[in-house]
Every structure is written in structure tokens, then in C-alpha cells.
Protein backbone atom coordinates (compact mmCIF):
# COMPACT_ATOMS: atom_id res chain seq x y z
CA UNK A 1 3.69 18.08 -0.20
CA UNK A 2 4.78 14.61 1.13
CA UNK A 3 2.62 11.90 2.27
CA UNK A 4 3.00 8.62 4.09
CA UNK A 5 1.37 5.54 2.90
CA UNK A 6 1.35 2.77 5.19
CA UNK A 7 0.09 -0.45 3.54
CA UNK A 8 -0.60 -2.97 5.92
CA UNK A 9 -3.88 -4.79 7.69
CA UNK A 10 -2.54 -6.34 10.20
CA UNK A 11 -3.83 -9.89 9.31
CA UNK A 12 -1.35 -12.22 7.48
CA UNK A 13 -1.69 -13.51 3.84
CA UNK A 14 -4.14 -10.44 2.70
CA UNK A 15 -2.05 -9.28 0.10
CA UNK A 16 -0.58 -6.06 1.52
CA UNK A 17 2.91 -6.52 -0.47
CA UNK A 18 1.25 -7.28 -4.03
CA UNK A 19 -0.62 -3.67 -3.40
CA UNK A 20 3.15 -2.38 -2.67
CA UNK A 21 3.94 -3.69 -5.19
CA UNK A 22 1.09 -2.41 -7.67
CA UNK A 23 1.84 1.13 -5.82
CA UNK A 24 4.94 1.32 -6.44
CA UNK A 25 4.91 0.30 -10.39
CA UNK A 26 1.95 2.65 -10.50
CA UNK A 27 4.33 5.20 -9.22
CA UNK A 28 7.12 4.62 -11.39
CA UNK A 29 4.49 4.28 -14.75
CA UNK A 30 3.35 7.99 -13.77
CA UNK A 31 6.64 9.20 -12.99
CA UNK A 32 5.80 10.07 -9.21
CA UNK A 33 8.03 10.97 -7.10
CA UNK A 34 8.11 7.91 -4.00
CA UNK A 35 10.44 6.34 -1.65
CA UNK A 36 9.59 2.75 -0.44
CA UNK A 37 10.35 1.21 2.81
CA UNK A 38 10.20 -2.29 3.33
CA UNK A 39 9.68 -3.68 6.85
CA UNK A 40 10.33 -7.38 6.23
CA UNK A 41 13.45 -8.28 7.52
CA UNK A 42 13.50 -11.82 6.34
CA UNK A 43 11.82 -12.01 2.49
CA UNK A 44 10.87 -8.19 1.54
CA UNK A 45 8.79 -7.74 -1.74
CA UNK A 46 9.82 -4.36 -2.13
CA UNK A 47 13.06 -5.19 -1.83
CA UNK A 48 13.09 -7.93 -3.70
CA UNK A 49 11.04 -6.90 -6.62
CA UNK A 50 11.94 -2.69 -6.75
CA UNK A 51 15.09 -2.93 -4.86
CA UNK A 52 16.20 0.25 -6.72
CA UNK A 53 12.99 2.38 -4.88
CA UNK A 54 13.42 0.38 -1.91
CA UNK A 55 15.06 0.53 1.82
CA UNK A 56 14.59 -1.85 4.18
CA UNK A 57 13.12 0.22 7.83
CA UNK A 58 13.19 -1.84 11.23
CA UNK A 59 9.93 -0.22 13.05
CA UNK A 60 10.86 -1.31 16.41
CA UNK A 61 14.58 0.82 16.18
CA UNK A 62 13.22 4.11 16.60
CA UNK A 63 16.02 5.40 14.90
CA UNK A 64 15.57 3.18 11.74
CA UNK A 65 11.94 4.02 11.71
CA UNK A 66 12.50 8.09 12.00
CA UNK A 67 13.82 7.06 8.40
CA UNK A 68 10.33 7.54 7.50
CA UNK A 69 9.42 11.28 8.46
CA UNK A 70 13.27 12.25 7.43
CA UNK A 71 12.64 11.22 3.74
CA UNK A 72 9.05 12.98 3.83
CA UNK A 73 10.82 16.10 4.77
CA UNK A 74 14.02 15.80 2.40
CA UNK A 75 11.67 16.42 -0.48
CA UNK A 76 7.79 16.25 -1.77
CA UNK A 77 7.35 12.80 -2.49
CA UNK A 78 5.36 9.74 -1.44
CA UNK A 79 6.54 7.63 1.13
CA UNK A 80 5.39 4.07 0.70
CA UNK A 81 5.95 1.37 3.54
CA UNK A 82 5.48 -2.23 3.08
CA UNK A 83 3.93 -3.33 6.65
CA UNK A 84 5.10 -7.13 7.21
CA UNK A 85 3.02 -9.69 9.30
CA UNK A 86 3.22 -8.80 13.19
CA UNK A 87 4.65 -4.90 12.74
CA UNK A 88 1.96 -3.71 14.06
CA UNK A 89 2.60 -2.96 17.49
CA UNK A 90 5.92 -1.32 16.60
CA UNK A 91 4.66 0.97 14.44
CA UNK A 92 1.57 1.79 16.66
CA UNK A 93 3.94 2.25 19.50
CA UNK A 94 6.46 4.29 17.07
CA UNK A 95 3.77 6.26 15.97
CA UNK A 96 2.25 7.28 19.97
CA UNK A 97 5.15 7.68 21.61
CA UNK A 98 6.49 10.29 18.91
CA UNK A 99 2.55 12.04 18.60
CA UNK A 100 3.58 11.04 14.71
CA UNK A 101 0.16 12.29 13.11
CA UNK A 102 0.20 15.52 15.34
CA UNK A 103 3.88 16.34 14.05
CA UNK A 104 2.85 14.76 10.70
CA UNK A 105 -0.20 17.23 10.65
CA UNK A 106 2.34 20.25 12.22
CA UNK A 107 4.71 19.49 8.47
CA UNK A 108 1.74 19.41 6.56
CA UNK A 109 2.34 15.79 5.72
CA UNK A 110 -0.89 13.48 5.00
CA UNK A 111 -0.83 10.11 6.63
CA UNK A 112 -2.87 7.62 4.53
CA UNK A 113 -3.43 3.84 6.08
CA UNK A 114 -4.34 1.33 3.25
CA UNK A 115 -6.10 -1.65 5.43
CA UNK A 116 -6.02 -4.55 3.05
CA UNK A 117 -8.50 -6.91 3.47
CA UNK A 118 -10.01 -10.38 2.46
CA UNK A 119 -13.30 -11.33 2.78
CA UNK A 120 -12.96 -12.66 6.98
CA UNK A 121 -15.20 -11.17 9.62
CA UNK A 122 -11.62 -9.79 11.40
CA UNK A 123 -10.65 -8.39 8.60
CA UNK A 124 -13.26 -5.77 9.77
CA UNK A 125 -12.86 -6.03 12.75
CA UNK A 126 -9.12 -4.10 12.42
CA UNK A 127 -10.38 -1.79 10.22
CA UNK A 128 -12.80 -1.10 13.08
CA UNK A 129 -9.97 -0.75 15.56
CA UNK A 130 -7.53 1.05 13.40
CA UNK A 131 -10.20 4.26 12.64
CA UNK A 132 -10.74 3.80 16.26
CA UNK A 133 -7.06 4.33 17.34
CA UNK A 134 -6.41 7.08 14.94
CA UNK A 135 -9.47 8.65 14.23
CA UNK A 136 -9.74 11.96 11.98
CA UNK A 137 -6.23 12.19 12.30
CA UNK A 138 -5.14 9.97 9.09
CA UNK A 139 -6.96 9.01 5.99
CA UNK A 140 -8.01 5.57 5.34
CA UNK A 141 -8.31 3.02 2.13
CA UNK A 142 -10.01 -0.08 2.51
CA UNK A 143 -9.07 -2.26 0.07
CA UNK A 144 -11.14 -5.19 -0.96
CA UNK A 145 -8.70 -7.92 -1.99
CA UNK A 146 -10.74 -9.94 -4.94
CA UNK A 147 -7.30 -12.47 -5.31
CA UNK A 148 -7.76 -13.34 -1.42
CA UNK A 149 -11.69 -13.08 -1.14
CA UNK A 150 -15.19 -13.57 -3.31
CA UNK A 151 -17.83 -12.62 -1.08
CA UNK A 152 -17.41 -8.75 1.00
CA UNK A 153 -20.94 -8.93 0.93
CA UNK A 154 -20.58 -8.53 5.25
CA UNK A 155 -18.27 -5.75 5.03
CA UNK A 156 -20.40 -4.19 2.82
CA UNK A 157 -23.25 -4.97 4.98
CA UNK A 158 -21.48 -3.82 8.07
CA UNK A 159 -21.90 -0.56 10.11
CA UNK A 160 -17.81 0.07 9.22
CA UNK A 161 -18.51 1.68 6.34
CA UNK A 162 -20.61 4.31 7.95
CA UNK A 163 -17.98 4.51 10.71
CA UNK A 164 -14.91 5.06 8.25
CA UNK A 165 -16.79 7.27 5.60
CA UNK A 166 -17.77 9.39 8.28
CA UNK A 167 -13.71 9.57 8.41
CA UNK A 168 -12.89 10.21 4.63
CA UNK A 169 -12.25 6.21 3.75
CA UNK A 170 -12.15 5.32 0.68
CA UNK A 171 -12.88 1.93 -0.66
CA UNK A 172 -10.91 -0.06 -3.41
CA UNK A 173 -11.90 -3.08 -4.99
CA UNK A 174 -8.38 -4.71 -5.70
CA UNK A 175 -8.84 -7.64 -8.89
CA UNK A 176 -7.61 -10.44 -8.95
CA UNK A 177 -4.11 -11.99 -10.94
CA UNK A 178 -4.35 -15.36 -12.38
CA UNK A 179 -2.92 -17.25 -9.69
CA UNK A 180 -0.38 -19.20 -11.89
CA UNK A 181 1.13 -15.82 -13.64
CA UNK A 182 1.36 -14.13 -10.63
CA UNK A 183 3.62 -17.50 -9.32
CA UNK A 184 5.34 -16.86 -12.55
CA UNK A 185 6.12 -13.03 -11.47
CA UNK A 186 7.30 -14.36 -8.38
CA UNK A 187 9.62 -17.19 -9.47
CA UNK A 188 11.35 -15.27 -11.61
CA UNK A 189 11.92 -12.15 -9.21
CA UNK A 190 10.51 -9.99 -11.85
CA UNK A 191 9.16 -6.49 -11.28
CA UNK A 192 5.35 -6.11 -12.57
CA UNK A 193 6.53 -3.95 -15.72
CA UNK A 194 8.32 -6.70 -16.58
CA UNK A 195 5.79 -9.27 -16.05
CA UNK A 196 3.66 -7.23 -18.22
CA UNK A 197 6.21 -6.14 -21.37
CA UNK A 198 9.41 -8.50 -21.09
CA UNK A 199 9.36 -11.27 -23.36
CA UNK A 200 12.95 -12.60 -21.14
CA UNK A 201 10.47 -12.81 -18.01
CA UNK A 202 9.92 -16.24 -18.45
CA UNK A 203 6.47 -15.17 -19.27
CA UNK A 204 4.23 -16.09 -22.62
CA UNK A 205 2.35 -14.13 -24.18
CA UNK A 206 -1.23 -14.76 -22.58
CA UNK A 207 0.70 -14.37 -19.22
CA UNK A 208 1.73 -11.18 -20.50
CA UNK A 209 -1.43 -9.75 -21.15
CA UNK A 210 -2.97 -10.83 -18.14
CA UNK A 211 -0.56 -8.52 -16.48
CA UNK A 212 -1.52 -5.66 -19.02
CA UNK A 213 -4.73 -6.16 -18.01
CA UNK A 214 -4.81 -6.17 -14.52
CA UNK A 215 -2.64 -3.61 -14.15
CA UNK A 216 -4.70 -1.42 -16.33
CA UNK A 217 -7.80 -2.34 -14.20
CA UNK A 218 -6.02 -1.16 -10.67
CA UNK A 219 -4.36 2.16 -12.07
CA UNK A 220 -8.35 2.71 -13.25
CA UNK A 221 -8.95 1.60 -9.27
CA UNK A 222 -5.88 4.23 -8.46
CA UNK A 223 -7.24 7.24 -10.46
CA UNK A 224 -10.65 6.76 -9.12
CA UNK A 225 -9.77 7.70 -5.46
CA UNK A 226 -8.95 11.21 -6.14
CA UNK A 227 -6.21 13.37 -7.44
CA UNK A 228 -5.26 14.31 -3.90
CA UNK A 229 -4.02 10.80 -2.86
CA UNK A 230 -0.67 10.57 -4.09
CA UNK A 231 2.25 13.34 -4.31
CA UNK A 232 2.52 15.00 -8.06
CA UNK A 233 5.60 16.56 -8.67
CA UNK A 234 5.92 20.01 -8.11
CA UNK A 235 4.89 22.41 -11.34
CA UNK A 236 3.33 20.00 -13.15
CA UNK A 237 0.13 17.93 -13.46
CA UNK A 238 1.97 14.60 -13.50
């Protein structure tokens, strides 16, 4: 069974393309079946980073967008889209006009949104809105982003939670990167497996296992929401 991960949050600079990034190494480390769309027209992570998973999707072209359900369908795998800054509306207005998550729920297809967040009061605020808008009808991950916030201590005082558990969220707490070997990733366009393993990165060997490290910590972060989140492949366990 195929599901569609959106990973967005609507706010800029949160950090939804480094957890497209994790998701899509975590993916590839398990052997899980994915396709990623990227929705960045200008700088895409996804396809700069995992160009080899990657497509780039224009939400407001309907027919660029119905990329999305036609790759669920082709085959059981998970769908993973990379929501840039100010996609919102497009893909909210892609998503009503086509009654997505009624057709979605018609193909047995899970929709999952992954609202990243830092630690701002409207970072909550969207979350608010988006179980609003959609309801029961998708699943929700709130992810606490530690390298963009310290203190949640008001979302995790707010009546949100209560609101979105009452909906099946899930929270993550996403850990930080050392900010200077996650710049080192970046400059040198590497993937995260090869920030972690390849001594060629450009990477020492601290740098390197920092990225062991913190990529070990959000797989734990992964596993912990559930074996039902992501797509296994068929037959097996994996």
C-alpha cells in the first residue's frame, strides 16, 4: 500500500527540506521503496542532494501535480514531496478541487502531513489550521525542529496537542546538526550517507561522526512512530 508524505509547514526557514532529506536517506538505508518530488523550482534539496530519487512537481499545473497520485498507484511505495516556501495554496487548492483525500481514501492510499515546526507561536498556529482544514481525513506529524528552536515549552503547553492527538498526530522531536557540518554537507552537494561515511566529502573525521550520530538519533525518532508509517515492501518485513 502507497502513501503520500507531504513535508511542509508552511512557514519559511523551519527545516522542512533537511527532514526530506533525512526521509529520504532513511528510506534508501532501509531499502524502502519511495519516490520523491521536489516542489522548488529554483534551488530543490531533493533534487540537488538525491537527484537519482527525485522529480521536480509544479503544484500549481494540475497536470504536473497528478504526478503525485499516478506514482502512488504505479506501485506500493512511499511518495515523499518536498513542500517549498509559499506552495501552500497550490497544493491546498490541488488537493480540494480534486476531493484528493476522499479519492486517496477510495485507493486505499494514506495521506500523512509532516508540519515542521520551530519553536514560534505561528508555528502552531498552522498546525492548528492545517488539522482544521483536513481533519480525520489525513494523518499528522508534528515535528519539533531542535536545529531551528530550544524552547517548545508553548506548544507543549498548548491545547494543539489535545486537538491533533484527538486526530492520530504524532509528535517528533527532530535533533539538531552541528551547524558548521551541516554547511559542510551543503557546500559540497553531498548526500547525508556521504556526509556520514565518505572520507572524499570534504568532511573530517569528527564531522563525520557527527553525521553518524545524528542520523542514528532520527532513524531512533523514525522507528518510534510506528511500523505503519512508511510503505515496506511487499513480502517482507523490510
Amino acid at each position: 500500500m502507497s502513501k503520500i508524505h507531504f513535508v511542509g509547514g508552511e512557514k519559511g526557514g523551519v527545516g522542512k527540506s533537511v527532514l526530506a532529506r533525512l526521509l529520504a536517506q532513511y528510506h534508501i538505508d532501509h531499502q524502502l521503496p519511495f519516490t520523491a518530488f521536489d516542489t522548488d523550482r529554483s534551488h530543490g534539496a531533493l533534487l540537488r542532494f538525491y537527484a537519482d530519487y527525485s522529480r521536480l512537481i509544479v503544484l500549481d499545473d494540475f497536470t504536473s501535480a497528478d504526478q503525485l497520485m499516478e506514482a502512488a498507484l504505479a506501485s506500493d511505495q512511499d511518495i515523499l514531496v518536498d513542500l517549498a516556501a509559499q506552495t501552500s495554496l497550490p497544493l491546498h487548492r490541488w488537493i480540494e478541487q480534486n476531493d484528493l483525500l476522499a479519492l486517496a481514501t477510495e485507493e486505499s492510499i494514506p495521506v500523512v502531513f509532516w508540519h515542521v515546526m520551530d519553536d514560534g507561536a505561528d508555528a502552531i498556529g498552522l498546525l492548528a489550521a492545517l488539522c482544521d482544514r483536513y481533519e480525520g481525513n489525513a494523518a499528522y506529524v508534528a515535528v519539533k525542529n531542535y536545529g531551528r528552536g530550544r524552547d517548545f515549552s508553548a506548544f507543549d503547553a498548548s491545547p494543539i496537542i489535545a486537538r491533533a492527538q484527538a486526530l492520530g498526530a504524532r509528535t517528533l522531536d527532530l535533533p539538531e546538526l552541528h551547524a558548521a557540518t551541516m554547511r559542510k554537507i551543503d557546500h559540497q552537494g553531498a548526500s547525508l550517507w556521504a556526509g556520514a561515511n565518505n572520507k572524499d566529502s570534504g568532511l573530517g573525521l569528527m564531522d563525520r561522526q557527527r553525521v553518524k550520530v545524528w542520523l542514528r538519533r532520527v532513524y531512533q525518532q523514525f522507528a518510534a512512530l510506528g511500523p505503519d508509517l512508511f510503505t515496506r515492501h511487499p513480502g517482507t518485513d523490510r
